[in-house]
Protein backbone atom coordinates (compact mmCIF):
# COMPACT_ATOMS: atom_id res chain seq x y z
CA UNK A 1 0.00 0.00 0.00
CA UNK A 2 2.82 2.70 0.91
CA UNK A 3 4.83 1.76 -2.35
CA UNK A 4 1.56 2.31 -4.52
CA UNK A 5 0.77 5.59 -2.55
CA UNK A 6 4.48 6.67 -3.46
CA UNK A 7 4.02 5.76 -7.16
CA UNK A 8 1.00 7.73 -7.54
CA UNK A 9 2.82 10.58 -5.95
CA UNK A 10 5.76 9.84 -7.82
CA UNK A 11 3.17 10.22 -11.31
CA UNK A 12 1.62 13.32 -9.70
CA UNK A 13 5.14 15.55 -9.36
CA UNK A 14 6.32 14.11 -12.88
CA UNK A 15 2.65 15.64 -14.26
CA UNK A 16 3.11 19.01 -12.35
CA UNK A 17 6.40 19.40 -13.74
CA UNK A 18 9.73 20.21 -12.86
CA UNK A 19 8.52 24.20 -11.37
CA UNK A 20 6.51 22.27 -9.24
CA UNK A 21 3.02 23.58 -10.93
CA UNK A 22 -0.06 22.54 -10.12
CA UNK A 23 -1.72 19.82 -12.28
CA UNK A 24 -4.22 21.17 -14.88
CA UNK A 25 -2.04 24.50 -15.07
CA UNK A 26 -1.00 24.15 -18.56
CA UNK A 27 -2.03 25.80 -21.96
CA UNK A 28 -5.89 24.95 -21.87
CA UNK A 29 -6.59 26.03 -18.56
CA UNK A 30 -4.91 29.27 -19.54
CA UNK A 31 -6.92 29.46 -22.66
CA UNK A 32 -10.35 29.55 -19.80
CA UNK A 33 -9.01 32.06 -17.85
CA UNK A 34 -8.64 34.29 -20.89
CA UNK A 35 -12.25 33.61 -21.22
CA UNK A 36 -13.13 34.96 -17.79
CA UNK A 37 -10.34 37.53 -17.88
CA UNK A 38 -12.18 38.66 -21.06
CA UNK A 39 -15.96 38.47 -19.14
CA UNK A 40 -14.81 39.92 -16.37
CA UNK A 41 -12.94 42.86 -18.55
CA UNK A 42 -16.48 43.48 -20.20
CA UNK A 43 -18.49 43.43 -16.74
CA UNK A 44 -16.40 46.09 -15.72
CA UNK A 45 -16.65 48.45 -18.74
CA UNK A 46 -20.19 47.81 -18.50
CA UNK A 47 -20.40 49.14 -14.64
CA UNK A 48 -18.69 51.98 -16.18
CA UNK A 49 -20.86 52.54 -18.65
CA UNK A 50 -23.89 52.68 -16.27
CA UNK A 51 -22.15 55.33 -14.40
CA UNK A 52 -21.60 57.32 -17.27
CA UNK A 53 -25.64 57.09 -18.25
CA UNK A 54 -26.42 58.01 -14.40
CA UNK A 55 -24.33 60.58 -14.33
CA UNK A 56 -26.09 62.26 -17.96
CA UNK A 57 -22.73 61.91 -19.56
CA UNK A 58 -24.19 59.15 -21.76
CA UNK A 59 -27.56 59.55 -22.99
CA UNK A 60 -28.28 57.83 -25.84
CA UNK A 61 -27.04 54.21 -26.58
CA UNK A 62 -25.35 54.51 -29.44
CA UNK A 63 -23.16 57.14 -28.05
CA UNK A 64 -21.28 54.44 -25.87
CA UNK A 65 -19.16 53.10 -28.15
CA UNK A 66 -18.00 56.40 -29.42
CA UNK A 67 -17.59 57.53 -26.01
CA UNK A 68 -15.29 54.81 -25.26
CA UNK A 69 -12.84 55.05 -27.74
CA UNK A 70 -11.88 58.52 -26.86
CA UNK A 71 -9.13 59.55 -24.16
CA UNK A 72 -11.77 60.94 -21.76
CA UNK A 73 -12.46 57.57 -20.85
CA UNK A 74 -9.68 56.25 -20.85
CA UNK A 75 -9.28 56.18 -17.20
CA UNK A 76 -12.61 54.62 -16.30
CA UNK A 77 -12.01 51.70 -18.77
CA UNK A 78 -8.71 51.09 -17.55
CA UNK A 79 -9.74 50.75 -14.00
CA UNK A 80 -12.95 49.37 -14.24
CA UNK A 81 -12.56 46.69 -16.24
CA UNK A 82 -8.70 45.64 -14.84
CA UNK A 83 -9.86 46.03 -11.49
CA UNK A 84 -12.45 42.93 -11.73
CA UNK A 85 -9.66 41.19 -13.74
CA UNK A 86 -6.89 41.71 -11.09
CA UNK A 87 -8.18 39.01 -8.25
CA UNK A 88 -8.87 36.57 -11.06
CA UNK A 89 -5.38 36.89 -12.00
CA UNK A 90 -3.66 36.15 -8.36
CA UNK A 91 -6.15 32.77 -8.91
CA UNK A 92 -4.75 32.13 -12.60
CA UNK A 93 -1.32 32.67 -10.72
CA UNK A 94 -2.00 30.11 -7.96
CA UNK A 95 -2.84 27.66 -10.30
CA UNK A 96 0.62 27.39 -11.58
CA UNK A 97 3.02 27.86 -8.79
CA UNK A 98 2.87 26.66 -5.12
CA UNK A 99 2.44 31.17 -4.49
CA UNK A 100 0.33 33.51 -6.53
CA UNK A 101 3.57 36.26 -6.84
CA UNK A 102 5.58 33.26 -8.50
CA UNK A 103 2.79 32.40 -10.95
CA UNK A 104 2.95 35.96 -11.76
CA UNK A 105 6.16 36.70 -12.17
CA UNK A 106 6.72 38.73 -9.06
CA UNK A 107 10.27 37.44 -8.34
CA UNK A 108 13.40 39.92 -7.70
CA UNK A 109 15.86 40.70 -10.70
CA UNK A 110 18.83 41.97 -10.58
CA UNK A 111 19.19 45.62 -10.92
CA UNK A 112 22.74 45.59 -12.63
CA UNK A 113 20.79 44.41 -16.06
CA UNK A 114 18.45 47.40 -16.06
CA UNK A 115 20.34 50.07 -17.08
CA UNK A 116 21.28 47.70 -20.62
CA UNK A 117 17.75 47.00 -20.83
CA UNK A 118 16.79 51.03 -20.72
CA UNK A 119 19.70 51.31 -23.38
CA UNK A 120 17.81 48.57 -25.17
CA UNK A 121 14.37 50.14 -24.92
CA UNK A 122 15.96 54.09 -25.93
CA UNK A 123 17.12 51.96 -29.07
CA UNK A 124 14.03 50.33 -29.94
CA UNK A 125 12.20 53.49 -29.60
CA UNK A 126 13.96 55.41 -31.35
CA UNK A 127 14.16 52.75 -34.54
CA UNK A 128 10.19 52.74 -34.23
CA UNK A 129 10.52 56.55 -34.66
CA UNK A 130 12.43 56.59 -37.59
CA UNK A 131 10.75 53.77 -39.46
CA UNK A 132 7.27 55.71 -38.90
CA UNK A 133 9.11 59.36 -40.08
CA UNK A 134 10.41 56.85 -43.10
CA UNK A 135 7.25 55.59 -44.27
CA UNK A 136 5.25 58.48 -43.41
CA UNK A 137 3.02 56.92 -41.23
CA UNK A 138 -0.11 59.02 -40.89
CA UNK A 139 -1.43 58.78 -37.09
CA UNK A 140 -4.38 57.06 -35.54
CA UNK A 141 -7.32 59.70 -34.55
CA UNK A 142 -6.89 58.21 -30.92
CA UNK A 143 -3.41 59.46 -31.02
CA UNK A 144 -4.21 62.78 -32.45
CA UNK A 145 -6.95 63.05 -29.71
CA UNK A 146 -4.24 62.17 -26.93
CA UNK A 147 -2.44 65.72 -27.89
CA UNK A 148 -2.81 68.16 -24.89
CA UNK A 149 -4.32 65.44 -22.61
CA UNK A 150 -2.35 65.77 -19.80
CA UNK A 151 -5.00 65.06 -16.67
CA UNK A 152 -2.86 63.39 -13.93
CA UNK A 153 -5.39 60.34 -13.70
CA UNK A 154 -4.95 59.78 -17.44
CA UNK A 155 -0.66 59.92 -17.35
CA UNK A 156 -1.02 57.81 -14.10
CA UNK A 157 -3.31 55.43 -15.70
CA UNK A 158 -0.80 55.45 -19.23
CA UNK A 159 3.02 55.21 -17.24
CA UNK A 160 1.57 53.05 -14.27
CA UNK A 161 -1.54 51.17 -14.06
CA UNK A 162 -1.31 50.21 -17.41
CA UNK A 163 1.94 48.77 -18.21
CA UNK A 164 1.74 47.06 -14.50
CA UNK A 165 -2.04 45.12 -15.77
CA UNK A 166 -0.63 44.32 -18.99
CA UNK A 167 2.73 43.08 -18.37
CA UNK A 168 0.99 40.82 -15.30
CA UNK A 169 -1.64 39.38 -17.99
CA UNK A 170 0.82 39.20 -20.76
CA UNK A 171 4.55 38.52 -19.35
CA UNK A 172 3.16 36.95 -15.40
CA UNK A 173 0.66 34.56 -15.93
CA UNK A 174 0.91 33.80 -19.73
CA UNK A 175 4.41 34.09 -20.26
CA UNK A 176 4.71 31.29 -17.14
CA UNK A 177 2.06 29.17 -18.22
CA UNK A 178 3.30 28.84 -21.71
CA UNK A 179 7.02 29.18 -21.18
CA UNK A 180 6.40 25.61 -19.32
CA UNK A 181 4.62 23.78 -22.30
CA UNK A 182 6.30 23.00 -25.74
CA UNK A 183 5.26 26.09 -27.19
CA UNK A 184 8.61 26.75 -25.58
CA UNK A 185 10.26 30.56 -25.87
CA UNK A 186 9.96 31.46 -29.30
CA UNK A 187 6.01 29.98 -29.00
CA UNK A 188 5.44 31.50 -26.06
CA UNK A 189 6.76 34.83 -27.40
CA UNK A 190 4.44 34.25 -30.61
CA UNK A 191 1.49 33.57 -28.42
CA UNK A 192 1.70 36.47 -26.22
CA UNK A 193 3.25 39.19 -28.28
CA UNK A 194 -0.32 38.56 -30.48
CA UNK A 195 -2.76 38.76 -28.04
CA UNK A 196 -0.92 42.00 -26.90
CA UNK A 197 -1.34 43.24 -30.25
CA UNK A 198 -4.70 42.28 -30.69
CA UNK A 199 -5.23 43.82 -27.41
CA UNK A 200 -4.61 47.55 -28.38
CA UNK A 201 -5.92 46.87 -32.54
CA UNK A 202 -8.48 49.54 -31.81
CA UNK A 203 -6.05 52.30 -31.28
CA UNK A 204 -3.62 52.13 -33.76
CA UNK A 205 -3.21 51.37 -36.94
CA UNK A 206 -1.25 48.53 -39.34
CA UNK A 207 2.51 49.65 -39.16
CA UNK A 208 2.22 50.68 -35.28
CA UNK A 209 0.66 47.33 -34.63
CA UNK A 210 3.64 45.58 -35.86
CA UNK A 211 5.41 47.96 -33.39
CA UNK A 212 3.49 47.06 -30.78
CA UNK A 213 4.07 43.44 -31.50
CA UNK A 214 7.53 43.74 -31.60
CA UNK A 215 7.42 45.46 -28.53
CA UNK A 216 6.09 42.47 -26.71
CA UNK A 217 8.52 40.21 -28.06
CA UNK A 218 11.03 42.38 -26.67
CA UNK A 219 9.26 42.76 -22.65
CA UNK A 220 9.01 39.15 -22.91
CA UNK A 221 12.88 38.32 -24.10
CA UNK A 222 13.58 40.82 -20.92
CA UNK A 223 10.96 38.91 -19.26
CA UNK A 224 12.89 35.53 -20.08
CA UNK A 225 16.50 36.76 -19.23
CA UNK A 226 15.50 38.13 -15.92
CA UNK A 227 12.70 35.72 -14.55
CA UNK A 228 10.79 38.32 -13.52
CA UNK A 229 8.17 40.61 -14.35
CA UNK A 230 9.45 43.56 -12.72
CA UNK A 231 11.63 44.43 -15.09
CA UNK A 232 8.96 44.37 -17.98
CA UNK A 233 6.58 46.46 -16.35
CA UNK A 234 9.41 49.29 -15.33
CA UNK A 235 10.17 48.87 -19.33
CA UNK A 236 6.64 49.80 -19.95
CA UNK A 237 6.42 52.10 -18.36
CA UNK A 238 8.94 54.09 -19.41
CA UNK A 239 8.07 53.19 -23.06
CA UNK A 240 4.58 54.61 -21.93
CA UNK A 241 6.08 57.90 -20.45
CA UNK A 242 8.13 58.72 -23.49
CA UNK A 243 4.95 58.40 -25.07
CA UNK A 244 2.82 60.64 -23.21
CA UNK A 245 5.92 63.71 -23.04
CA UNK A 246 6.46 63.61 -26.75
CA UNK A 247 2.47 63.54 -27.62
CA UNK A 248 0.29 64.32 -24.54
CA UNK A 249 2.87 67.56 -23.50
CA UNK A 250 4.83 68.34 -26.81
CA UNK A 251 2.25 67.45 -29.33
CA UNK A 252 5.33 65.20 -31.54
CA UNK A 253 3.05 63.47 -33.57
């Protein structure tokens, strides 16, 4: 009886895997917590939405979806809809490591790599920059709309709460969950670098969506050399505040 009780245990570790993850953690459990990641996202934005309509700011219905697509409501979006998607992610993160933090991501780095990584990022950014002056890229009308926005809430929402969301979503949970299957890097990096994309397709347009791809591929190699999240969502956000001085503040579009 002990030996058979060892062998099942034996069959149960070999079936979490060598981080020690939970069974049923891999790729198809991750693909169902998209799912409610995705209802829960929408139950939030639809809170908001009834706020907006008590509050007169909404009247009609067919206003809504024009409403939301502007940077006035940015803010409420952002925080209503992450905030219900937020505790479902510490659960997505206990379902892959023995602590939510480390299904997340939420490890320590070490500093001495993050002043090459801001090196990196200056680099990438200013590549995208000249590619876009090169091919003339005319500007999406939510960009031209985020000229003189410069509400604290709304930089807050652009440099912090939004690059720290994301980059849990994108380079925590889903980076870990695939990064353990045999999508291996490169898959996982394929994976999550399109859902990011697809993410933010209503903002932007063709050639700054291949940007924005590329972008993910890059927090998640930083992501993959440091073994933490951290260092993507600092990344982020300073990719995010570069963004917000040159158009929010000096109008560089």
């Amino acid at each position: 009886m002990d030996t058979r009780k060892k062998d099942v245990s034996r069959m149960m570790e070999q079936s979490a895997g060598a981080s020690g993850a939970p069974l049923g953690s891999g790729p198809w459990l991750s693909i169902s917590w998209l799912a409610v990641f995705f209802i829960l996202h929408l139950l939030g934005i639809w809170l908001y939405t009834v706020y907006l309509r008590v509050q007169g700011a909404i009247v009609e219905f067919d206003q809504i979806q024009e409403f939301l697509l502007r940077p006035e409501s940015l803010v409420g979006v952002s925080l209503a809809g992450w905030s219900l998607v937020l505790p479902a992610l510490v659960l997505a993160g206990r379902s892959i490591e023995k602590s939510w933090w480390q299904g997340l991501g939420l490890v320590k780095f070490s500093l001495k790599h993050l002043w090459v990584w801001l090196l990196i990022l200056l680099l990438y950014l200013g590549f995208e920059v000249a590619v876009l002056e090169l091919l003339q890229v005319e500007h999406s009308e939510f960009v031209e709309q985020m000229v003189g926005q410069r509400k604290p809430l709304l930089v807050l929402t652009i440099v912090a709460w939004a690059p720290l969301v994301e980059e849990l979503l994108f380079r925590g949970y889903l980076f870990g969950v695939w990064r353990q299957s045999r999508a291996g890097l490169w898959g996982t990096l394929l994976f999550t670098s399109s859902l990011f994309a697809l993410m933010h397709g209503g903002q932007y347009g063709l050639v700054p969506l291949a940007f924005v791809f590329s972008f993910s591929v890059l927090m998640g190699i930083a992501r993959e050399m440091s073994g933490s999240v951290f260092l993507p969502i600092l990344l982020h956000g300073m990719a995010n505040l570069v963004a917000v001085l040159a158009v929010n503040f000096l109008g560089l579009i």
